[in-house]
Protein backbone atom coordinates (compact mmCIF):
# COMPACT_ATOMS: atom_id res chain seq x y z
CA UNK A 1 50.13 28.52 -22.17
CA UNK A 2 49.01 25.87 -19.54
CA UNK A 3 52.54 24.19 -19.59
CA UNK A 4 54.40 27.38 -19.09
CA UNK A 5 52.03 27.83 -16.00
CA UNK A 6 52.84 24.39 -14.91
CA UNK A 7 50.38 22.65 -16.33
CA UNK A 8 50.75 18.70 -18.21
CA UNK A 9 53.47 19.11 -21.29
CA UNK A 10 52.03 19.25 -24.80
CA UNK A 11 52.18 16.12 -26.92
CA UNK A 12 54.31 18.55 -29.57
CA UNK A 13 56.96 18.50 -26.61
CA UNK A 14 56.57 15.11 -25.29
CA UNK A 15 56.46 13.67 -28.78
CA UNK A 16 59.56 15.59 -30.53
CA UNK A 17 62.40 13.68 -31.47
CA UNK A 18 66.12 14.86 -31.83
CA UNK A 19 67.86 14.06 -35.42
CA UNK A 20 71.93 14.94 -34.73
CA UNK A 21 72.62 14.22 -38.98
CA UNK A 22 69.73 17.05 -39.53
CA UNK A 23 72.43 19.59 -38.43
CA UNK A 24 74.98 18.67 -40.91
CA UNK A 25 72.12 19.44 -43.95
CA UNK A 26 71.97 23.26 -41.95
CA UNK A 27 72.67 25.57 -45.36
CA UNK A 28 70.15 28.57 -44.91
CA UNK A 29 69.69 31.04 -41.77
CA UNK A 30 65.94 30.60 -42.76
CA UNK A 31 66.21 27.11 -41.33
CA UNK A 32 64.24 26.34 -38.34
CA UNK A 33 67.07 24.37 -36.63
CA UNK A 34 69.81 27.20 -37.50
CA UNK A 35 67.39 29.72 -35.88
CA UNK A 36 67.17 27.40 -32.50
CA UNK A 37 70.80 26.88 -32.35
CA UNK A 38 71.28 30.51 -32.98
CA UNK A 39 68.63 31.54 -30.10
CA UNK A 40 70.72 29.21 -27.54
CA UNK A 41 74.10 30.69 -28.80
CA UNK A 42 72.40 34.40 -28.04
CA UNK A 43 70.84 32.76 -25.18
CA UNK A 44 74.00 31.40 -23.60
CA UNK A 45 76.36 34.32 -23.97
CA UNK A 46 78.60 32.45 -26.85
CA UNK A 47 80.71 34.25 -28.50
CA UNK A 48 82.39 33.95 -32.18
CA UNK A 49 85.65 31.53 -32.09
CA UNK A 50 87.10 33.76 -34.56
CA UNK A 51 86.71 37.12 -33.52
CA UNK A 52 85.77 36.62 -30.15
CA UNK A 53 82.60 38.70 -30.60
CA UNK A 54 79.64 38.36 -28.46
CA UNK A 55 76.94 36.65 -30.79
CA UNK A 56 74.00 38.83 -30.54
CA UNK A 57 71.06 40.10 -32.38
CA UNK A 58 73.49 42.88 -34.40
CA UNK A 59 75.74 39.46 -35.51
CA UNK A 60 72.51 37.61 -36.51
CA UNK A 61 71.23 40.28 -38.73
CA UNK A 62 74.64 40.79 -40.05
CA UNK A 63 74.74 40.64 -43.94
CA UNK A 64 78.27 39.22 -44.85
């Protein structure tokens, strides 16, 4: 909580490293990483390339 009131960066943060081949192993929405990408999709305003549908919490949830 002291970083997000400006405080010194945690060593989780300052320490994490970014792995671009993880994202091709992505297979479950229970992933961590598929979850992130999905919250800065959401986050964003992206929407589906397909149907052009806003991806929200409804299209996360969504059971195809």
């Amino acid at each position: 909580m002291d970083w997000v009131s400006g405080g010194p960066e945690p060593d989780s943060i300052r320490d994490a490293n970014f792995v671009p081949g993880r994202l091709l192993s992505v297979r479950t929405r229970n992933s961590a990483v598929y979850n992130g990408l999905i919250s800065l999709l959401m986050r964003d305003g992206c929407r589906n390339l397909r149907t052009g549908e806003a991806i929200d919490v409804q299209v996360y949830f969504y059971e195809d």
